[in-house]
PDB file of N, CA and C in Angstrom:
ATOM      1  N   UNK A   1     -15.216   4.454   0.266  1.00  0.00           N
ATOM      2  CA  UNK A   1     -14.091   5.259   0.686  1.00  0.00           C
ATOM      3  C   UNK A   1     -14.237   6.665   0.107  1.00  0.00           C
ATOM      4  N   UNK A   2     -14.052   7.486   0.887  1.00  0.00           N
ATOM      5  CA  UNK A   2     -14.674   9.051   0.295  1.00  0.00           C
ATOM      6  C   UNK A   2     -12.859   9.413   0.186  1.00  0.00           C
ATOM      7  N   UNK A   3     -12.891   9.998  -1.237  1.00  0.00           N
ATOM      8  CA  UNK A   3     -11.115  10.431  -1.754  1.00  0.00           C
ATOM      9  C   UNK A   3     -11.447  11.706  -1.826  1.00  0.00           C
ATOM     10  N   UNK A   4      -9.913  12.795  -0.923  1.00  0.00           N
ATOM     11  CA  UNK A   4      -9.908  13.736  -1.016  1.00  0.00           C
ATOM     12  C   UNK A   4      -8.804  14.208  -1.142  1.00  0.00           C
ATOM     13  N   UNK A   5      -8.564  14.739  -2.383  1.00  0.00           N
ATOM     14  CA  UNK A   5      -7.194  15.311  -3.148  1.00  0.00           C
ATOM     15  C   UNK A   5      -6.683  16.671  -2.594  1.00  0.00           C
ATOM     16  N   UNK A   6      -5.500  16.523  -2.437  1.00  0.00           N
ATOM     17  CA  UNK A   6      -5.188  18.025  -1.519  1.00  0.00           C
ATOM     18  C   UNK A   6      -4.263  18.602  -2.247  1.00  0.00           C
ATOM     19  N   UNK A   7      -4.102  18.512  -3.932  1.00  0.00           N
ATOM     20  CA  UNK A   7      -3.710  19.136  -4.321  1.00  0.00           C
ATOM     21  C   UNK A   7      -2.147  20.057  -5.043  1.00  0.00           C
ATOM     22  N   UNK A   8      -1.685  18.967  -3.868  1.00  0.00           N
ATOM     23  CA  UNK A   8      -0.058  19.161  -3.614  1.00  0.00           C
ATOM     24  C   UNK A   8       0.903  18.749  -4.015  1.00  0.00           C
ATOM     25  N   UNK A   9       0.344  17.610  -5.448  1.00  0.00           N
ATOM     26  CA  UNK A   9       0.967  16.581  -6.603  1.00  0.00           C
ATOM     27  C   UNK A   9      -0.468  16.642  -7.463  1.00  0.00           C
ATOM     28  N   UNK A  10      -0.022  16.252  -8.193  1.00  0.00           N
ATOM     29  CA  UNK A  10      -1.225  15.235  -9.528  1.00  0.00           C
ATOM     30  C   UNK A  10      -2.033  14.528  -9.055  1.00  0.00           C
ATOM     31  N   UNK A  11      -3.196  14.542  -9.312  1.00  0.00           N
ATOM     32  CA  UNK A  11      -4.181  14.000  -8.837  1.00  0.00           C
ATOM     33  C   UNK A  11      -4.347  12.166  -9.214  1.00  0.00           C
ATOM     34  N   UNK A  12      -3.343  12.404 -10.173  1.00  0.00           N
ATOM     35  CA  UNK A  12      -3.221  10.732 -10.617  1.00  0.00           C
ATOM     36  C   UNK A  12      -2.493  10.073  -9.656  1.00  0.00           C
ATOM     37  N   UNK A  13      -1.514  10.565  -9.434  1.00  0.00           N
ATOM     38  CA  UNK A  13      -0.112  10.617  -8.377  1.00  0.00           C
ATOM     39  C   UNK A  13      -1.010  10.648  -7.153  1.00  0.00           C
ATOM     40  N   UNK A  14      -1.600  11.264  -6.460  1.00  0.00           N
ATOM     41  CA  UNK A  14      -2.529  10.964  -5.201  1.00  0.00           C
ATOM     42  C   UNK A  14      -3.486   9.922  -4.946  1.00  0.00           C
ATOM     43  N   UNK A  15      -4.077   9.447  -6.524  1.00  0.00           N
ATOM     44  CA  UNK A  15      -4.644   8.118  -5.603  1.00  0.00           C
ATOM     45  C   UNK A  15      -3.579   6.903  -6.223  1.00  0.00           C
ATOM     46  N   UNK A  16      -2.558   6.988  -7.419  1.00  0.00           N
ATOM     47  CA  UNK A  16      -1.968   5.468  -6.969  1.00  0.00           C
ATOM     48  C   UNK A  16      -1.279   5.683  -5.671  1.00  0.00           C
ATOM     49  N   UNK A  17      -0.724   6.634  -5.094  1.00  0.00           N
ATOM     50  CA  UNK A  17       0.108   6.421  -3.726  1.00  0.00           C
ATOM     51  C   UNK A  17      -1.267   6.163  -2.639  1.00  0.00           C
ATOM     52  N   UNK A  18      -2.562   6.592  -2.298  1.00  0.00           N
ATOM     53  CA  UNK A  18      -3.251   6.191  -1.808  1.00  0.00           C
ATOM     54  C   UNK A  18      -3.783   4.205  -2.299  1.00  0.00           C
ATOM     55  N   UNK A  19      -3.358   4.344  -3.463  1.00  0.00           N
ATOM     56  CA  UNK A  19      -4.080   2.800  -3.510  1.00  0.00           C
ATOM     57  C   UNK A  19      -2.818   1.866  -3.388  1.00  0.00           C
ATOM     58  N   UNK A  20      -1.747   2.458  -3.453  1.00  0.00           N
ATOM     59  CA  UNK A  20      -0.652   1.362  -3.111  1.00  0.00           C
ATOM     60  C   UNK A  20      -0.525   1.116  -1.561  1.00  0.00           C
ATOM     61  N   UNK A  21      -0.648   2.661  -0.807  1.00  0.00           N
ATOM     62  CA  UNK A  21      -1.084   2.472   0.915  1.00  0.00           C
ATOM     63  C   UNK A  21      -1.964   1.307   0.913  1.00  0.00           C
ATOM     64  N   UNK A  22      -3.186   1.507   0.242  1.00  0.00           N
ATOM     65  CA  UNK A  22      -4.220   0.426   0.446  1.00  0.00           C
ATOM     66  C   UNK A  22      -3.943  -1.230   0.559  1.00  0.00           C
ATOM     67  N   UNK A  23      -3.125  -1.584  -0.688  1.00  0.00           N
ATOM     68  CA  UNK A  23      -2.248  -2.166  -0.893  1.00  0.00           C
ATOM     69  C   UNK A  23      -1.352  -2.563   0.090  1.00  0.00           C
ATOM     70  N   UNK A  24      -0.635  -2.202   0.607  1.00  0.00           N
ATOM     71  CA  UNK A  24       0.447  -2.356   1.555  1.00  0.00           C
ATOM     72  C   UNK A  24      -0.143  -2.703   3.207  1.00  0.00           C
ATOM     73  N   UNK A  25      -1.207  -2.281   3.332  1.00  0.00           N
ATOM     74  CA  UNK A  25      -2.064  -2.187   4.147  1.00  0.00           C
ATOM     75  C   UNK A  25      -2.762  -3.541   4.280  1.00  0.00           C
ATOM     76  N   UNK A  26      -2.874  -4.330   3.088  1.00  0.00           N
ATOM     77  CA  UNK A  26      -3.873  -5.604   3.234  1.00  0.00           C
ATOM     78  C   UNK A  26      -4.985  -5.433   2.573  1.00  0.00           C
ATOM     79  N   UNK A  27      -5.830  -4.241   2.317  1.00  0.00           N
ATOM     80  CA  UNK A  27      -6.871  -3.636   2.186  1.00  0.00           C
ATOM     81  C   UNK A  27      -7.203  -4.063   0.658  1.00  0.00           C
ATOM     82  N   UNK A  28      -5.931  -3.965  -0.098  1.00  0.00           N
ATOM     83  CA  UNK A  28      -6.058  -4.858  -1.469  1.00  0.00           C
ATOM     84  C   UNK A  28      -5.549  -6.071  -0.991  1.00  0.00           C
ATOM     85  N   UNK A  29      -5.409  -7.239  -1.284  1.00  0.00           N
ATOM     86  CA  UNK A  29      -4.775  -8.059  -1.536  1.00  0.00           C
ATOM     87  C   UNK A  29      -4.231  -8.771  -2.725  1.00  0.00           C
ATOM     88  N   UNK A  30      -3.157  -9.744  -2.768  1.00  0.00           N
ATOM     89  CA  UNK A  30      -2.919 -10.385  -3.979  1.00  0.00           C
ATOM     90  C   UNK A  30      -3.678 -11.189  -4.645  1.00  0.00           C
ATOM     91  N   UNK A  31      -4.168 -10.627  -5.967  1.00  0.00           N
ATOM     92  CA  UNK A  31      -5.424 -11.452  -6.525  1.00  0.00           C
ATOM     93  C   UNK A  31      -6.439 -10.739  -6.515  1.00  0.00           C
ATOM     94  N   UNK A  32      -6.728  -9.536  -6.059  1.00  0.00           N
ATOM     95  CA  UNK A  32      -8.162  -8.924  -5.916  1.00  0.00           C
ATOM     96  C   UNK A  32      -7.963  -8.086  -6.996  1.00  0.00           C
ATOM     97  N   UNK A  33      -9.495  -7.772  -7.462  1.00  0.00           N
ATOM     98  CA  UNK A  33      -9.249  -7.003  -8.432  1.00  0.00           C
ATOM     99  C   UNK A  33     -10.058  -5.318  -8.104  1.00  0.00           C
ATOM    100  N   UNK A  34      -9.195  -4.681  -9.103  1.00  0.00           N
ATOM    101  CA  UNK A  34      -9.675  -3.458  -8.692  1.00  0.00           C
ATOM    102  C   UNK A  34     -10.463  -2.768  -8.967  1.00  0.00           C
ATOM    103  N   UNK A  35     -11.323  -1.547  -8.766  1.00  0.00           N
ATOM    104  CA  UNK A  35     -12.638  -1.203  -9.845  1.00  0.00           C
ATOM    105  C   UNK A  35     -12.190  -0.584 -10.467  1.00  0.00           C
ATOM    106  N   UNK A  36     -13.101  -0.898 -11.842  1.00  0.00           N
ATOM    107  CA  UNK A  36     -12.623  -0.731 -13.350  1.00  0.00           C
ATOM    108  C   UNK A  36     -12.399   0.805 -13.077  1.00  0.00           C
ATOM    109  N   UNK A  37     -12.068   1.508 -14.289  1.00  0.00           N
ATOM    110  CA  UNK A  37     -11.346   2.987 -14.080  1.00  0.00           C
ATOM    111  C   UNK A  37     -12.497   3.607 -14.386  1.00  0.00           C
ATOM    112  N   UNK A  38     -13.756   3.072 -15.008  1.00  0.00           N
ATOM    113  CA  UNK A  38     -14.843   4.410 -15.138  1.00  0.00           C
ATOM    114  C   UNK A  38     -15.732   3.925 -13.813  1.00  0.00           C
ATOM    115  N   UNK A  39     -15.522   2.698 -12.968  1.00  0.00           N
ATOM    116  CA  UNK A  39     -16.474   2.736 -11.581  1.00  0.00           C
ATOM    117  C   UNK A  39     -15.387   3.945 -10.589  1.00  0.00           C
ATOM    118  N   UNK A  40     -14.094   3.772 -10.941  1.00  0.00           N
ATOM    119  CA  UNK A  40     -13.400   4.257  -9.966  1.00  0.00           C
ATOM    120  C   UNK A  40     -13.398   5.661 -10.463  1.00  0.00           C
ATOM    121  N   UNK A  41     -13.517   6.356 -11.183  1.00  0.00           N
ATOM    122  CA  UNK A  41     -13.709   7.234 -12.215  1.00  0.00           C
ATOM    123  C   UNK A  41     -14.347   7.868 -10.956  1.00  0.00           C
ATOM    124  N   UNK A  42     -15.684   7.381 -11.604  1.00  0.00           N
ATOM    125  CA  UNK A  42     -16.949   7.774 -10.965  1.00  0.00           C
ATOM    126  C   UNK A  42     -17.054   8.459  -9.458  1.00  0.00           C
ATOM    127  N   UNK A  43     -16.779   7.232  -8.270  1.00  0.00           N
ATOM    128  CA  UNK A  43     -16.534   7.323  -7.129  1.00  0.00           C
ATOM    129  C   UNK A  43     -15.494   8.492  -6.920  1.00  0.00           C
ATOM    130  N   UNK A  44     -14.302   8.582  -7.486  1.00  0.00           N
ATOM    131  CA  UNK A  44     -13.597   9.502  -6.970  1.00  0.00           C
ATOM    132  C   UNK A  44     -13.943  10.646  -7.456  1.00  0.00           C
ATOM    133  N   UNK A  45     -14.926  10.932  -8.712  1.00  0.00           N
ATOM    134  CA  UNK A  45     -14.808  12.446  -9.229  1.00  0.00           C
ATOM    135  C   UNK A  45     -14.243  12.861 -10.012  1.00  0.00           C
ATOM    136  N   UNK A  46     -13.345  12.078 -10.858  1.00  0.00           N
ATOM    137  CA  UNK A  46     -12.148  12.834 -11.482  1.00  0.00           C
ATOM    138  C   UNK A  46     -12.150  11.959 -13.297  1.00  0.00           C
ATOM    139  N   UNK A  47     -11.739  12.620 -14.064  1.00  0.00           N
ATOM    140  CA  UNK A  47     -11.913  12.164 -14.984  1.00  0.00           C
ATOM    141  C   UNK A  47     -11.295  10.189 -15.475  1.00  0.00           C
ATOM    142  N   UNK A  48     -12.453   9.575 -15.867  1.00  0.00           N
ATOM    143  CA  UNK A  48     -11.339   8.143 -16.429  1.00  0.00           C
ATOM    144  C   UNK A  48     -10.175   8.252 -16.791  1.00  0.00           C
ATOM    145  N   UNK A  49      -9.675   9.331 -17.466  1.00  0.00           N
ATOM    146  CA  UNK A  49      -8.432   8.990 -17.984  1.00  0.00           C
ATOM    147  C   UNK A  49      -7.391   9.211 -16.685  1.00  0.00           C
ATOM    148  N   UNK A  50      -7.644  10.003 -15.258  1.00  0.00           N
ATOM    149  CA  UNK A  50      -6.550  10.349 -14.440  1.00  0.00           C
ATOM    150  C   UNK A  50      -6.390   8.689 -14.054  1.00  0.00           C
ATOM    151  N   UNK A  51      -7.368   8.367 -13.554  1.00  0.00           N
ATOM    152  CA  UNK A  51      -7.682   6.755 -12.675  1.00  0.00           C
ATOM    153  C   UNK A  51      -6.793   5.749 -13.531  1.00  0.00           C
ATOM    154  N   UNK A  52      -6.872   5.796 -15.177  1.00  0.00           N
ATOM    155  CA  UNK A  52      -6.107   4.782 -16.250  1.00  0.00           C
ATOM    156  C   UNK A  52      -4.565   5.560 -15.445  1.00  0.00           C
ATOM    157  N   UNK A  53      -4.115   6.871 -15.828  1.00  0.00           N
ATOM    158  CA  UNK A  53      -2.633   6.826 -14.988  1.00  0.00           C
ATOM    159  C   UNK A  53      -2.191   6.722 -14.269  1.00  0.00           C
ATOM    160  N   UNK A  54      -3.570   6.353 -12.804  1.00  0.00           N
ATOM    161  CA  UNK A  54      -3.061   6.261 -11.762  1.00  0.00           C
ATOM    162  C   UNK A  54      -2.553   5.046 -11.539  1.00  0.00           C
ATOM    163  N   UNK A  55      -3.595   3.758 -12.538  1.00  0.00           N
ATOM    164  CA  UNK A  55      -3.162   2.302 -12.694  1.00  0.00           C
ATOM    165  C   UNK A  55      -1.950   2.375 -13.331  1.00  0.00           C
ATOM    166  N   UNK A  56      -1.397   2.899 -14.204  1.00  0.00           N
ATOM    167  CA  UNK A  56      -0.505   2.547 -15.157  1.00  0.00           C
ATOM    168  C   UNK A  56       0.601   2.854 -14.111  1.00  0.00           C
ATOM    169  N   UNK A  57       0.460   3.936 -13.505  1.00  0.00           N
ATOM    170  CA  UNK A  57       1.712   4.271 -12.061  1.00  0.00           C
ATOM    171  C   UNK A  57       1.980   2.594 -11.583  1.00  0.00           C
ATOM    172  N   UNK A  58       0.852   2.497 -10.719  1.00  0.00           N
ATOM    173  CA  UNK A  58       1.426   1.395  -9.668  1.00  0.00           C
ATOM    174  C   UNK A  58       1.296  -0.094 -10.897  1.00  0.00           C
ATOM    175  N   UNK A  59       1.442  -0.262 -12.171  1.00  0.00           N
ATOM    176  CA  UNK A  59       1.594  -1.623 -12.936  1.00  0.00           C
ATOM    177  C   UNK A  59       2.994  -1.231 -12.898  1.00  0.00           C
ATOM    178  N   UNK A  60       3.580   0.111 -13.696  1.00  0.00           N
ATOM    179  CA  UNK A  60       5.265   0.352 -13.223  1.00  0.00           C
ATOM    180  C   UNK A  60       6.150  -0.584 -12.162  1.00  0.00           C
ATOM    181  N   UNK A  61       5.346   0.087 -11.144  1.00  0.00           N
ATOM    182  CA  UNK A  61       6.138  -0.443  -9.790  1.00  0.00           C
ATOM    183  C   UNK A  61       5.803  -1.774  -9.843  1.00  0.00           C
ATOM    184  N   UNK A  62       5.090  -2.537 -10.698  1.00  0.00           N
ATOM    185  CA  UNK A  62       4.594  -3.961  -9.680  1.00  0.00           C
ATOM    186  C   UNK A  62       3.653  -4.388  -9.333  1.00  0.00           C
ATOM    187  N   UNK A  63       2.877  -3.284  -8.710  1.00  0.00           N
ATOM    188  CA  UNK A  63       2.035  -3.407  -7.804  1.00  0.00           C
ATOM    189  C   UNK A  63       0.673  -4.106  -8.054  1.00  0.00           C
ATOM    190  N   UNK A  64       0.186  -3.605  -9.418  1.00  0.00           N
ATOM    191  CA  UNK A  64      -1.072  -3.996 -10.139  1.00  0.00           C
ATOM    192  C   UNK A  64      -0.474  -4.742 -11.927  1.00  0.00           C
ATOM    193  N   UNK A  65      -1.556  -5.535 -12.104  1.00  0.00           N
ATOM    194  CA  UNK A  65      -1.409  -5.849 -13.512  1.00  0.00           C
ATOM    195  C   UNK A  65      -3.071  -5.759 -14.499  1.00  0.00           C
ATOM    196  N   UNK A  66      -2.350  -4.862 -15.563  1.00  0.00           N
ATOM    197  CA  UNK A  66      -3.998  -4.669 -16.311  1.00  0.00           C
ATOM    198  C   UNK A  66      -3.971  -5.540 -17.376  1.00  0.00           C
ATOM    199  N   UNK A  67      -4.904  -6.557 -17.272  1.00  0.00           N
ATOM    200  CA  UNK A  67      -5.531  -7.050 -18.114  1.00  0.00           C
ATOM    201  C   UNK A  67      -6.456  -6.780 -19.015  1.00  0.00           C
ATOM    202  N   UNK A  68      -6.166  -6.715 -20.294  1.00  0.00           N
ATOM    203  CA  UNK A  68      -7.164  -6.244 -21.831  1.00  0.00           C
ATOM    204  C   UNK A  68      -9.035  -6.838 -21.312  1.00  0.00           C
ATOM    205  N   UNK A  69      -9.628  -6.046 -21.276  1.00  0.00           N
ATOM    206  CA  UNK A  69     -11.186  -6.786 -20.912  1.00  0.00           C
ATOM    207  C   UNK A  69     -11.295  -7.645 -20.099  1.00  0.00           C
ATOM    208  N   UNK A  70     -10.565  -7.311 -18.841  1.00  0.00           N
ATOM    209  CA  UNK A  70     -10.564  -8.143 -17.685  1.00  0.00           C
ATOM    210  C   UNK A  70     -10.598  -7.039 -16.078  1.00  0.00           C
ATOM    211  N   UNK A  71      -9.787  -6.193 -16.723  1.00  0.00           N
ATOM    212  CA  UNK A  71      -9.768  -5.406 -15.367  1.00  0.00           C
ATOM    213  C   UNK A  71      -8.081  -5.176 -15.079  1.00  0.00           C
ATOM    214  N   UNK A  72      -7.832  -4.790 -13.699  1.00  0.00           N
ATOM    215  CA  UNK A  72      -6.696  -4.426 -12.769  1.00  0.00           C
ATOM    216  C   UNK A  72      -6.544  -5.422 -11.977  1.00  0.00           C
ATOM    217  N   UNK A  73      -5.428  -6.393 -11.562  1.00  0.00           N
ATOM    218  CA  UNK A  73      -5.725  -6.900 -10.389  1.00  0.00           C
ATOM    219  C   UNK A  73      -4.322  -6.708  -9.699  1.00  0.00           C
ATOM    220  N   UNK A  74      -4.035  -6.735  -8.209  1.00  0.00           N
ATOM    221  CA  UNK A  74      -3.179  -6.902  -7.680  1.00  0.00           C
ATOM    222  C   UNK A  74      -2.147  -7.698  -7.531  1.00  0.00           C
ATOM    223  N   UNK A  75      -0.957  -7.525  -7.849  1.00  0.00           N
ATOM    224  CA  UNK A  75       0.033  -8.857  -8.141  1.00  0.00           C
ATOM    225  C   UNK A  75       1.541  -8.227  -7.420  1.00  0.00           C
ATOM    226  N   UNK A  76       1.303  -8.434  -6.412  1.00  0.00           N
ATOM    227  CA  UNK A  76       2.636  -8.522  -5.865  1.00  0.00           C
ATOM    228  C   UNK A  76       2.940  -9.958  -5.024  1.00  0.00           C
ATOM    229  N   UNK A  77       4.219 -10.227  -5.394  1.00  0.00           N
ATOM    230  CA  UNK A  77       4.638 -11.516  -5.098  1.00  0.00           C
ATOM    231  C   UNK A  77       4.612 -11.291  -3.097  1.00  0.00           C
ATOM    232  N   UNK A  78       3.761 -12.537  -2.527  1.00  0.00           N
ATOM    233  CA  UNK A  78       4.220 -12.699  -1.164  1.00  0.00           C
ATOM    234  C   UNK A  78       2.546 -12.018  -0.268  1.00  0.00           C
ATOM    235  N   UNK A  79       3.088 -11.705   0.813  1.00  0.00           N
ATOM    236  CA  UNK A  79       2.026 -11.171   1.574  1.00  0.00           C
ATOM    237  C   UNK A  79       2.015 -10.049   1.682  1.00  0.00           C
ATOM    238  N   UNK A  80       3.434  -8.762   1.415  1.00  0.00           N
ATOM    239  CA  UNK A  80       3.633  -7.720   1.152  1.00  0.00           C
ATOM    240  C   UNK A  80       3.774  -7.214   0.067  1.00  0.00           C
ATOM    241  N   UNK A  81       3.978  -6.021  -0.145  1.00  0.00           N
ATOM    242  CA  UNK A  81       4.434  -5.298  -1.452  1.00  0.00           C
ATOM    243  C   UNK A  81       5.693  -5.083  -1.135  1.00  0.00           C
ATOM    244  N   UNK A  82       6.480  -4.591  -2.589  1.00  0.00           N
ATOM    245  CA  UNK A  82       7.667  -4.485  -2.003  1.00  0.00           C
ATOM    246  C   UNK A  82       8.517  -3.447  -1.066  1.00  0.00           C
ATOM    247  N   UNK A  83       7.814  -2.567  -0.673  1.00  0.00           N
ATOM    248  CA  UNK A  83       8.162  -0.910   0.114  1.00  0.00           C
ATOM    249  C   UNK A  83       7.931  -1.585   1.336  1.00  0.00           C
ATOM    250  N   UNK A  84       6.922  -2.590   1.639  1.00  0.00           N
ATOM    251  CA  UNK A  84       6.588  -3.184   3.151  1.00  0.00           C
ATOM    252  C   UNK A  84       7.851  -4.239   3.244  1.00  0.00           C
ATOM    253  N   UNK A  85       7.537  -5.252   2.277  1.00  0.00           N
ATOM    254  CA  UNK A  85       8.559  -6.359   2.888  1.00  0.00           C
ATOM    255  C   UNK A  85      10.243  -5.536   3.239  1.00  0.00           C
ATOM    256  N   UNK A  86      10.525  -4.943   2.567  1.00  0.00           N
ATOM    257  CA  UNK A  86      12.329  -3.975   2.950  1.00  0.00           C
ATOM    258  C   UNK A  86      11.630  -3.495   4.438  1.00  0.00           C
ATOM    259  N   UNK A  87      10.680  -2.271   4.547  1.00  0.00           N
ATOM    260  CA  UNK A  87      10.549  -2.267   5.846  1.00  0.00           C
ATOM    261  C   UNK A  87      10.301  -3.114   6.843  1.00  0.00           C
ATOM    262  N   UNK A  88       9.706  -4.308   6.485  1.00  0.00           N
ATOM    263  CA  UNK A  88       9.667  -5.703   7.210  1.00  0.00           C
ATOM    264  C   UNK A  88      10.924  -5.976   7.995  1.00  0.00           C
ATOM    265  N   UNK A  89      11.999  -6.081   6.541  1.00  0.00           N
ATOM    266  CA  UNK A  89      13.511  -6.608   7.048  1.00  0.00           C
ATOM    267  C   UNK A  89      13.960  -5.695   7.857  1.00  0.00           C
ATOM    268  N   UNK A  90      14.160  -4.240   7.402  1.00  0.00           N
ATOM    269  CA  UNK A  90      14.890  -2.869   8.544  1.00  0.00           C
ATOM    270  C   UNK A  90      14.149  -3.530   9.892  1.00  0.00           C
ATOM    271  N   UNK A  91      12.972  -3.627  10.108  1.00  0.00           N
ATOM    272  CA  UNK A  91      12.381  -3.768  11.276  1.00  0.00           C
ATOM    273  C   UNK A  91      12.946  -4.719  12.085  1.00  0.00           C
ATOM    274  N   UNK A  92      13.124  -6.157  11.493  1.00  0.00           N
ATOM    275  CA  UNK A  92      13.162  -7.446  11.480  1.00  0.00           C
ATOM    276  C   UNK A  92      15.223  -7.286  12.048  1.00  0.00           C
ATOM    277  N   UNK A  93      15.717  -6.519  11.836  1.00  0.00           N
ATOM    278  CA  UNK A  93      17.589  -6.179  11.848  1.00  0.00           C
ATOM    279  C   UNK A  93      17.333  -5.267  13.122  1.00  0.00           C
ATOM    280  N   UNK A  94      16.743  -4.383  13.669  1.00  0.00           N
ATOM    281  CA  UNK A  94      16.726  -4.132  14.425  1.00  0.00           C
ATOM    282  C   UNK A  94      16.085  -4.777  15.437  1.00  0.00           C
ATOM    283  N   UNK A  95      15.360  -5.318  15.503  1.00  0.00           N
ATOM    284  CA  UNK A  95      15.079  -6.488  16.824  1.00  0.00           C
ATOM    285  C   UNK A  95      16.109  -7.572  17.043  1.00  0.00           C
ATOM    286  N   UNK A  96      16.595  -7.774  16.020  1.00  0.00           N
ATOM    287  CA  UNK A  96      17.879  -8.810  16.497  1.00  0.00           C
ATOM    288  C   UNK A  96      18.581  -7.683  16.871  1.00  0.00           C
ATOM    289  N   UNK A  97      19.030  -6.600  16.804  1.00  0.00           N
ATOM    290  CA  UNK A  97      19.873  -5.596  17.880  1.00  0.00           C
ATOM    291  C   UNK A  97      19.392  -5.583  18.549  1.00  0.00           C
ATOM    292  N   UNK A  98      18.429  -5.298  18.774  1.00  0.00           N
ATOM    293  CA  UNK A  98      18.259  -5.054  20.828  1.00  0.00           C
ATOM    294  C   UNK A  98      17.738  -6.495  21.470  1.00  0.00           C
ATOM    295  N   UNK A  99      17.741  -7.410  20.470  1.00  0.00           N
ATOM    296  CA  UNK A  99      18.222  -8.712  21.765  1.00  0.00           C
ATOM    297  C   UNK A  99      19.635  -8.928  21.584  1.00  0.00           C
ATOM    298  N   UNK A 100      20.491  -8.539  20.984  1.00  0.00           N
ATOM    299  CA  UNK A 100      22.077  -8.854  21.105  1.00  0.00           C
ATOM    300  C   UNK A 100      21.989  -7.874  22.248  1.00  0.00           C
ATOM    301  N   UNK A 101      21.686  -6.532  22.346  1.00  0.00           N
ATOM    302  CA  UNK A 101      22.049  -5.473  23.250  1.00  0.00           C
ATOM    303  C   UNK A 101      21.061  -5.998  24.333  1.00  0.00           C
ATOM    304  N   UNK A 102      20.513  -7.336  24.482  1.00  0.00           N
ATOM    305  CA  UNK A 102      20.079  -7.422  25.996  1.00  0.00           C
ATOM    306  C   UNK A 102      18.407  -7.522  26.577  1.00  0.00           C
ATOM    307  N   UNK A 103      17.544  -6.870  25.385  1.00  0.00           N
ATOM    308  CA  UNK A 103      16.414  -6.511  25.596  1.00  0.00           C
ATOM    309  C   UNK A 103      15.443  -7.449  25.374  1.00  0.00           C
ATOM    310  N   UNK A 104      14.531  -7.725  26.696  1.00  0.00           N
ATOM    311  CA  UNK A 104      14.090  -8.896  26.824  1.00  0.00           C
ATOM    312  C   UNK A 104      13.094  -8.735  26.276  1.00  0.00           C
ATOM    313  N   UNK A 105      12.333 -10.114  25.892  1.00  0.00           N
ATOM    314  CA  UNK A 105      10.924 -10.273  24.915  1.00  0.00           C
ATOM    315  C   UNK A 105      10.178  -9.491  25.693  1.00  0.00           C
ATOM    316  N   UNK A 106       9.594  -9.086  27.052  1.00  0.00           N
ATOM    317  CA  UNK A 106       8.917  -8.742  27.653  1.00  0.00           C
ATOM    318  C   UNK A 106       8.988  -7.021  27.364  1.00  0.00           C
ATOM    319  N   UNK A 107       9.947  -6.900  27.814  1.00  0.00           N
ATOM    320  CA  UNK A 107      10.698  -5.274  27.185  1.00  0.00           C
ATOM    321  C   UNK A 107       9.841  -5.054  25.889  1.00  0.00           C
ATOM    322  N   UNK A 108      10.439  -5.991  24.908  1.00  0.00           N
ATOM    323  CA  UNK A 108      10.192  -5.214  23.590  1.00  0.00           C
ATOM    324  C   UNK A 108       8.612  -5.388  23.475  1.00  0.00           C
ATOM    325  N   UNK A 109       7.692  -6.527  23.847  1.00  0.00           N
ATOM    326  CA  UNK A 109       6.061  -5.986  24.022  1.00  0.00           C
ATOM    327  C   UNK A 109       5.767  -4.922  24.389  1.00  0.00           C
ATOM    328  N   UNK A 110       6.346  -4.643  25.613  1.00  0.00           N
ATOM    329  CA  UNK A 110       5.624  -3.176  26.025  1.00  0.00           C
ATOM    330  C   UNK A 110       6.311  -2.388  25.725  1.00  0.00           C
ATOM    331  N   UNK A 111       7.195  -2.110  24.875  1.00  0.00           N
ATOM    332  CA  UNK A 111       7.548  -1.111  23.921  1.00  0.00           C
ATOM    333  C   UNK A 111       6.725  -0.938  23.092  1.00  0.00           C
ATOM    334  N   UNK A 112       6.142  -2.293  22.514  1.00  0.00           N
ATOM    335  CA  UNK A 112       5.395  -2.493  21.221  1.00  0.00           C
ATOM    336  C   UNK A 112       4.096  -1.916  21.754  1.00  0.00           C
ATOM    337  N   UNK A 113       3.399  -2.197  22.860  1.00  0.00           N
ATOM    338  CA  UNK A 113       2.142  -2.001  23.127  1.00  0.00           C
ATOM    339  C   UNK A 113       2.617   0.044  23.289  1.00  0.00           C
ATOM    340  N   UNK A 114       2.992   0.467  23.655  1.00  0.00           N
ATOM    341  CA  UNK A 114       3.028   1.383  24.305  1.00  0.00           C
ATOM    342  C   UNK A 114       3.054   2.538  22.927  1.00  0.00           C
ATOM    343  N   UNK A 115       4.001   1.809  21.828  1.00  0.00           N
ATOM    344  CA  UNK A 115       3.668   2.405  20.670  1.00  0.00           C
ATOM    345  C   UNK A 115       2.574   2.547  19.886  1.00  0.00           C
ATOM    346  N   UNK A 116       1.837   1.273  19.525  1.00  0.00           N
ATOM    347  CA  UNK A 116       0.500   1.198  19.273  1.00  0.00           C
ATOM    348  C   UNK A 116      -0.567   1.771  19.733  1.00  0.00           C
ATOM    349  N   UNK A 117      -0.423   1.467  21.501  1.00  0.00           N
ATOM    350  CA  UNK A 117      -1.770   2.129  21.902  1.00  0.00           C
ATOM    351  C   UNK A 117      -1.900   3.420  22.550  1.00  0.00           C
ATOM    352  N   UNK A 118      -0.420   4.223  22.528  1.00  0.00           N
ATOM    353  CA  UNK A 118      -0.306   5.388  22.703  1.00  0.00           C
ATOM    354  C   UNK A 118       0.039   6.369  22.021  1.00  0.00           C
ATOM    355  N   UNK A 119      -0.008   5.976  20.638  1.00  0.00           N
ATOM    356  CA  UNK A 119       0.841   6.942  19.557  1.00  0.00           C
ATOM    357  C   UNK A 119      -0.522   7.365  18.660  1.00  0.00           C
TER     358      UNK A 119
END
């Protein structure tokens, strides 16, 4: 993955919000572990110590847990993180509105397709 910092926050702050995307995405999963902070160091360019705050960010939230001579690994409870599963539910409250308001399964596919493969 080639990382490119734009500058516009902390560079620590740019890749945990990029690795929690990752995260949220599937791309990590629960249980995987992450590369150590001087491989990730490395790869991104930027000094070990930004990569240690970028972990220590997303262990805050949840997201990751660091283990003493073990590594980072991903630990969020479920198949989501928690910023996805709430958007899960918002999502999940509005489809039961528009079948109370009428809108047939067929409807809401090609809504769905039309978003996906035209946006």
């Amino acid at each position: 993955m080639a990382w490119h910092f734009s500058g516009k926050q902390d560079v620590y702050l740019e890749i945990a919000e990029k690795l929690a995307e990752y995260i949220r995405l599937g791309i990590y999963r629960d249980g995987d572990r992450l590369p150590s902070v001087r491989q990730a160091a490395s790869e991104m360019g930027v000094n070990p110590n930004t990569v240690a705050r970028a972990y220590a960010c997303l262990e805050e939230r949840g997201m990751i847990q660091a283990l003493p001579k073990k590594g980072a690994f991903v630990t969020y409870g479920g198949a989501q993180a928690p910023d996805a599963r709430q958007e899960t539910e918002e999502c999940r409250k509005a489809l039961l509105a528009l079948k109370e308001h009428g809108v047939s399964y067929e409807e809401l596919v090609a809504l769905a397709k039309e978003v996906y493969l035209h946006d």
